[in-house]
PDB file of N, CA and C in Angstrom:
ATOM      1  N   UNK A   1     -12.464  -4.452 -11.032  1.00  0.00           N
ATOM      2  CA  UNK A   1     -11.094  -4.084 -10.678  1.00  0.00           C
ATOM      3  C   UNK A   1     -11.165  -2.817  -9.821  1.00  0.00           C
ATOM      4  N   UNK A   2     -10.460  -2.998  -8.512  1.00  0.00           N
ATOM      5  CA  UNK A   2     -10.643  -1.828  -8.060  1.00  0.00           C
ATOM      6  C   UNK A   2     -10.247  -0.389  -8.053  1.00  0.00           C
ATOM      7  N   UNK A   3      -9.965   0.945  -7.335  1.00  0.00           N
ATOM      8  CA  UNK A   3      -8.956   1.581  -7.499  1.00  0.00           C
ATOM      9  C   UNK A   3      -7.647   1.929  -7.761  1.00  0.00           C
ATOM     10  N   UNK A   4      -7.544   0.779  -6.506  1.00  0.00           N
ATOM     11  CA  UNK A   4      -6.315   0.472  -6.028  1.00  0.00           C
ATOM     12  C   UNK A   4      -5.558  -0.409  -7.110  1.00  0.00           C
ATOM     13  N   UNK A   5      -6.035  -1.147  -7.777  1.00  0.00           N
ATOM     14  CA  UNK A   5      -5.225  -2.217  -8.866  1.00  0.00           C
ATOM     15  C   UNK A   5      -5.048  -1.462  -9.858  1.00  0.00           C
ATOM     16  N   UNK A   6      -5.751  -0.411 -10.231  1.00  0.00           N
ATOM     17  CA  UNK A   6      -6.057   0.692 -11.243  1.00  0.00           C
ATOM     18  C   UNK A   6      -4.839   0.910 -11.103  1.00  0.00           C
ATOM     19  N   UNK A   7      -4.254   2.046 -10.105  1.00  0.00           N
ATOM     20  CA  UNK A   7      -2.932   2.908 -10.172  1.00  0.00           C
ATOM     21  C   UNK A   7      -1.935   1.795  -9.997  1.00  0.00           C
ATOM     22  N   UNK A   8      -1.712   0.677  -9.386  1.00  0.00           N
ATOM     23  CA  UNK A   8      -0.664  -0.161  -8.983  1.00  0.00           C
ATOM     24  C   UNK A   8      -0.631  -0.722 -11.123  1.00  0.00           C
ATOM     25  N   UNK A   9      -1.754  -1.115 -11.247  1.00  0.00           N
ATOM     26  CA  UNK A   9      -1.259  -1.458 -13.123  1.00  0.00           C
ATOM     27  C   UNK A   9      -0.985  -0.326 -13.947  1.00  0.00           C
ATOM     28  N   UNK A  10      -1.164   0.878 -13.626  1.00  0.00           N
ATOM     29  CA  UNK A  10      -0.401   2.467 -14.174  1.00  0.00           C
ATOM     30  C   UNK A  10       0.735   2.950 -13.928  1.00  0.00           C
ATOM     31  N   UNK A  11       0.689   2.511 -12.382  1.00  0.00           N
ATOM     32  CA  UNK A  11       2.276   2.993 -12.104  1.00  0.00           C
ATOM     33  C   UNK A  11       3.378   1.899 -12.902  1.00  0.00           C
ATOM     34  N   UNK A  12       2.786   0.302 -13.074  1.00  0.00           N
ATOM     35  CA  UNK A  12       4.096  -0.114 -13.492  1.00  0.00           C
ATOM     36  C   UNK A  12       4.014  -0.369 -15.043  1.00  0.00           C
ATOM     37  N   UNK A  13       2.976   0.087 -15.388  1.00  0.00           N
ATOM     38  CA  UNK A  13       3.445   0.902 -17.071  1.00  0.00           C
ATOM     39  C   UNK A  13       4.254   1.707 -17.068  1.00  0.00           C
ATOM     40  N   UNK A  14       3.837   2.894 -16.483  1.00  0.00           N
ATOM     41  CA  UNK A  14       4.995   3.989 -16.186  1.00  0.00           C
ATOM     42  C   UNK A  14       6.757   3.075 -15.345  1.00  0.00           C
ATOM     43  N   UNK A  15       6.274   2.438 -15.256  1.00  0.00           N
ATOM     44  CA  UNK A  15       7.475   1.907 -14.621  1.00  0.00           C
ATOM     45  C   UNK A  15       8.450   1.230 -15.630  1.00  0.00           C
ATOM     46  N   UNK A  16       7.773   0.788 -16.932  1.00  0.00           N
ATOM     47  CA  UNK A  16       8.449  -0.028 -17.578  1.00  0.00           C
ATOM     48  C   UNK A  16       9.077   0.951 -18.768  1.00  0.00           C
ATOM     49  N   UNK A  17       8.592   2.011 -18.446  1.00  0.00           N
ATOM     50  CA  UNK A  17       8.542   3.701 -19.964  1.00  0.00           C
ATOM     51  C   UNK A  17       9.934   4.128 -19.132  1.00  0.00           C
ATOM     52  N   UNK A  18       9.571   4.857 -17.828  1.00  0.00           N
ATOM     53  CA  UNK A  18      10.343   5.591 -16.708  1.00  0.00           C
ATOM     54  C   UNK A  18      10.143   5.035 -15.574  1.00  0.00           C
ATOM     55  N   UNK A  19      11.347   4.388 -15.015  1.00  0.00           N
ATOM     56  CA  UNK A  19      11.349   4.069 -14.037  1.00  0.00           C
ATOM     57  C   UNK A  19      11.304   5.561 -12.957  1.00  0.00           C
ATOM     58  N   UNK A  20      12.111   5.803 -13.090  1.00  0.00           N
ATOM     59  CA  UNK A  20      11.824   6.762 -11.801  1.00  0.00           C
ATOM     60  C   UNK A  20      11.118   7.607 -11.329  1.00  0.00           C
ATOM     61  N   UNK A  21      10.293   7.964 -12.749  1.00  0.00           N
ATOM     62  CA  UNK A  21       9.029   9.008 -12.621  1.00  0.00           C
ATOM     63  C   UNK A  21       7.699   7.643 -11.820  1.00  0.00           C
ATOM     64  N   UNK A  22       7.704   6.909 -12.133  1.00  0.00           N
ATOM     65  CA  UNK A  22       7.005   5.765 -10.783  1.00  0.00           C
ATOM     66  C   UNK A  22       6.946   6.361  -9.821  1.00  0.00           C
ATOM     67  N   UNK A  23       8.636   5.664  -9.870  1.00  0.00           N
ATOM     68  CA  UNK A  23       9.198   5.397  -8.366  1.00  0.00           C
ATOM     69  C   UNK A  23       8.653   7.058  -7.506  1.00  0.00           C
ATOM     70  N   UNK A  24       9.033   8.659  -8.064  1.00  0.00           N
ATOM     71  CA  UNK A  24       8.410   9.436  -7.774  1.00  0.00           C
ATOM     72  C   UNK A  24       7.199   9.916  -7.621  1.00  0.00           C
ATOM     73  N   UNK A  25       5.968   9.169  -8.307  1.00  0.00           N
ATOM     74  CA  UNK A  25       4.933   9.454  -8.054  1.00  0.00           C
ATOM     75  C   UNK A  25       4.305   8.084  -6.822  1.00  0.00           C
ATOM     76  N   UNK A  26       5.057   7.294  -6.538  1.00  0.00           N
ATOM     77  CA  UNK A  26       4.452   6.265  -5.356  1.00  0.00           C
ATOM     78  C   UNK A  26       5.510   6.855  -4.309  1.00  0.00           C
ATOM     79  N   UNK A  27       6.765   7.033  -4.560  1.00  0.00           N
ATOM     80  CA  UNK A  27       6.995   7.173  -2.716  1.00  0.00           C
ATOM     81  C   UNK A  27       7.676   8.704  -2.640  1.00  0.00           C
ATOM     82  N   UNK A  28       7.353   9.351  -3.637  1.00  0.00           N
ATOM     83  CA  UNK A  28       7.519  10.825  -3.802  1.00  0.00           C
ATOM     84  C   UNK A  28       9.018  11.470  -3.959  1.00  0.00           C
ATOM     85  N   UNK A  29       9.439  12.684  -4.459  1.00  0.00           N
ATOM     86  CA  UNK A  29      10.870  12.703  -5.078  1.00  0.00           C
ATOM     87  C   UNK A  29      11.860  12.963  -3.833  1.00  0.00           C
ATOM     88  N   UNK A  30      12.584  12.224  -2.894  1.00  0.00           N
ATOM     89  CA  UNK A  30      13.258  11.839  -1.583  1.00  0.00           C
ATOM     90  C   UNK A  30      14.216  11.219  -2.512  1.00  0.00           C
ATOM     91  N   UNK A  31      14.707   9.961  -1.305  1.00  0.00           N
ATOM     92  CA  UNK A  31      15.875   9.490  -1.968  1.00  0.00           C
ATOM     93  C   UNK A  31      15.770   7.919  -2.166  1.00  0.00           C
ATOM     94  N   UNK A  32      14.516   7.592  -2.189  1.00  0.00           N
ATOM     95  CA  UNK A  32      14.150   6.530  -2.893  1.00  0.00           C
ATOM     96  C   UNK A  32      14.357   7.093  -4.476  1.00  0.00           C
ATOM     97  N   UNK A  33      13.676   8.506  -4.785  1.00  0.00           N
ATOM     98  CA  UNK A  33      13.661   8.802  -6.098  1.00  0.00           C
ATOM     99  C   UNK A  33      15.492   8.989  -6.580  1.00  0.00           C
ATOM    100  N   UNK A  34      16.235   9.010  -6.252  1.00  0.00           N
ATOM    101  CA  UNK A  34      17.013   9.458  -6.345  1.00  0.00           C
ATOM    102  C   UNK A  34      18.192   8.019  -6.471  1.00  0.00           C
ATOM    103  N   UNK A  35      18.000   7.508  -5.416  1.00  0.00           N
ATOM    104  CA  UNK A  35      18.540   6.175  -5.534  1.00  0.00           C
ATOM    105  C   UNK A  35      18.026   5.251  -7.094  1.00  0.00           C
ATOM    106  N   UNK A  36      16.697   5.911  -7.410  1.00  0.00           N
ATOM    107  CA  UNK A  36      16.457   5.008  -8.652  1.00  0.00           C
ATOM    108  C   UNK A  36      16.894   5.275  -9.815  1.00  0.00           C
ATOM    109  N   UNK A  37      16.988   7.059  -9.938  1.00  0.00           N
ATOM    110  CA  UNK A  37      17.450   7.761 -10.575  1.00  0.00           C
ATOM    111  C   UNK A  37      19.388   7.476 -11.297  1.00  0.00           C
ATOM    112  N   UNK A  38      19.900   7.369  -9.825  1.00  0.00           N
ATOM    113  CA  UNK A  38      21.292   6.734 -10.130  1.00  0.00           C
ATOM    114  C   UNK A  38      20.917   5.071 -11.188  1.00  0.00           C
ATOM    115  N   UNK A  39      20.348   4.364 -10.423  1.00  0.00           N
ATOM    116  CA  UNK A  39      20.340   2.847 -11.208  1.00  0.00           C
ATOM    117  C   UNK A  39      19.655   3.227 -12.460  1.00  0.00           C
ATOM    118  N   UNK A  40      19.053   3.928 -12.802  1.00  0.00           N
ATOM    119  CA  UNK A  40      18.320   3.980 -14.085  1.00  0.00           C
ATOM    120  C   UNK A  40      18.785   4.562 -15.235  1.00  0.00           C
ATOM    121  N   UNK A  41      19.966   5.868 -14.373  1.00  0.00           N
ATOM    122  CA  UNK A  41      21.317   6.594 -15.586  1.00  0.00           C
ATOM    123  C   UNK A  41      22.111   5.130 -15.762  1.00  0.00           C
ATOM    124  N   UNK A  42      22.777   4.672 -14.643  1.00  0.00           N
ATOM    125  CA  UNK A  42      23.623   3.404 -14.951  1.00  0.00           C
ATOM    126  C   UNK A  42      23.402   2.212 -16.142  1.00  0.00           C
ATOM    127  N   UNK A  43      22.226   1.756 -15.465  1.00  0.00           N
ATOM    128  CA  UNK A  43      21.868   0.758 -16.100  1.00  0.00           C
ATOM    129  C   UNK A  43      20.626   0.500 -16.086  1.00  0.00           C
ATOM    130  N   UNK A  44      19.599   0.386 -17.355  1.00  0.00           N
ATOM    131  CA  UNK A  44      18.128   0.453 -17.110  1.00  0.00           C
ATOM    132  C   UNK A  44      17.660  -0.912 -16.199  1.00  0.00           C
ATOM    133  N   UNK A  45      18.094  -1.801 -16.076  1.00  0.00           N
ATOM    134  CA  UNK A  45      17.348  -3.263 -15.998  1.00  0.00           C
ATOM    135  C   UNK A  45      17.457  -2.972 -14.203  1.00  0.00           C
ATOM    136  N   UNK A  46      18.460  -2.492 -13.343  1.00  0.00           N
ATOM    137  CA  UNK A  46      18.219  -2.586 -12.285  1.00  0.00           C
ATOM    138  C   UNK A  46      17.658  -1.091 -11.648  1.00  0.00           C
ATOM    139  N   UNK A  47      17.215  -0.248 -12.444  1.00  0.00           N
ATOM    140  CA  UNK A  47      16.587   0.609 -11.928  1.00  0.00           C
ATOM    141  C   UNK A  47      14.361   0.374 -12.495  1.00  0.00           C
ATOM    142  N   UNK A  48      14.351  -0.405 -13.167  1.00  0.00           N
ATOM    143  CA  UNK A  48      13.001  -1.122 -13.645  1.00  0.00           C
ATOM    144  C   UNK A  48      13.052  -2.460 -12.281  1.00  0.00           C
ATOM    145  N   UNK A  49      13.981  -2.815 -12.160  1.00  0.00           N
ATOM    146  CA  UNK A  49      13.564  -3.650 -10.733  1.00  0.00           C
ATOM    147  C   UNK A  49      13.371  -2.843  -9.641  1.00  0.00           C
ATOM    148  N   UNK A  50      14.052  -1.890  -8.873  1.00  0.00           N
ATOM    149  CA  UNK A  50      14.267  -1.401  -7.913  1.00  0.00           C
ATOM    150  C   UNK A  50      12.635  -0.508  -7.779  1.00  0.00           C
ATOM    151  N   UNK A  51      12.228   0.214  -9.250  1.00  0.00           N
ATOM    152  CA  UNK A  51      10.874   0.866  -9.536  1.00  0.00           C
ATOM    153  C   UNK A  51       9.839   0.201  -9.170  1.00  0.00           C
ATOM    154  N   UNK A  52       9.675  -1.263  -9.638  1.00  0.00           N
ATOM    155  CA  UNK A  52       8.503  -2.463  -9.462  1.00  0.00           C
ATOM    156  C   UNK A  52       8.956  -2.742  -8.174  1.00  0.00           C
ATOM    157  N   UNK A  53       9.763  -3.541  -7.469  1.00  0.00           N
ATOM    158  CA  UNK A  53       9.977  -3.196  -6.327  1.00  0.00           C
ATOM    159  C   UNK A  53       9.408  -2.582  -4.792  1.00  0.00           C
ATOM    160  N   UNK A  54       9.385  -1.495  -5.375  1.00  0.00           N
ATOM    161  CA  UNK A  54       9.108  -0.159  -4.684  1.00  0.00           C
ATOM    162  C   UNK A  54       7.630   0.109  -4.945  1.00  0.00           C
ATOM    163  N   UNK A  55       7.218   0.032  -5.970  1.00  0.00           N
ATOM    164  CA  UNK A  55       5.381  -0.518  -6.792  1.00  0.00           C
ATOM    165  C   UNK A  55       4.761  -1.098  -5.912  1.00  0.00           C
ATOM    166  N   UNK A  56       5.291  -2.170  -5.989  1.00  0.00           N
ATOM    167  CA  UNK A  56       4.128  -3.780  -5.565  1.00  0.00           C
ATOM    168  C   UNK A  56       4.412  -4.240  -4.067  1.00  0.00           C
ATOM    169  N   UNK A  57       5.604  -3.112  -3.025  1.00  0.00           N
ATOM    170  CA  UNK A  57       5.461  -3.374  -1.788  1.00  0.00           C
ATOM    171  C   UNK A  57       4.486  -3.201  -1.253  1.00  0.00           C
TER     172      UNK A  57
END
């Protein structure tokens, strides 16, 4: 398994705990983080999509 599959299967552990702390450590705290941040106060299920999402592009 390589590096790369390493952090992509860490980040979406962390993704499934905290979505947005992911989403901040792959595309850094901007307004991707922020946009996830809103969906994830709202409602958890579409801010865990928007996180994986944003993961596995």
């Amino acid at each position: 398994m390589s590096e790369l599959d390493q952090n992509k299967l860490l980040l979406v552990i962390i993704a499934i705990l905290l979505p947005p702390l992911a989403v901040g450590l792959k595309a850094g705290f901007g307004g991707t983080f922020v946009l996830n941040l809103i969906l994830w106060i709202l409602f958890y299920i579409p801010g865990l999509i928007h996180a994986l999402i944003v993961i596995l592009k």
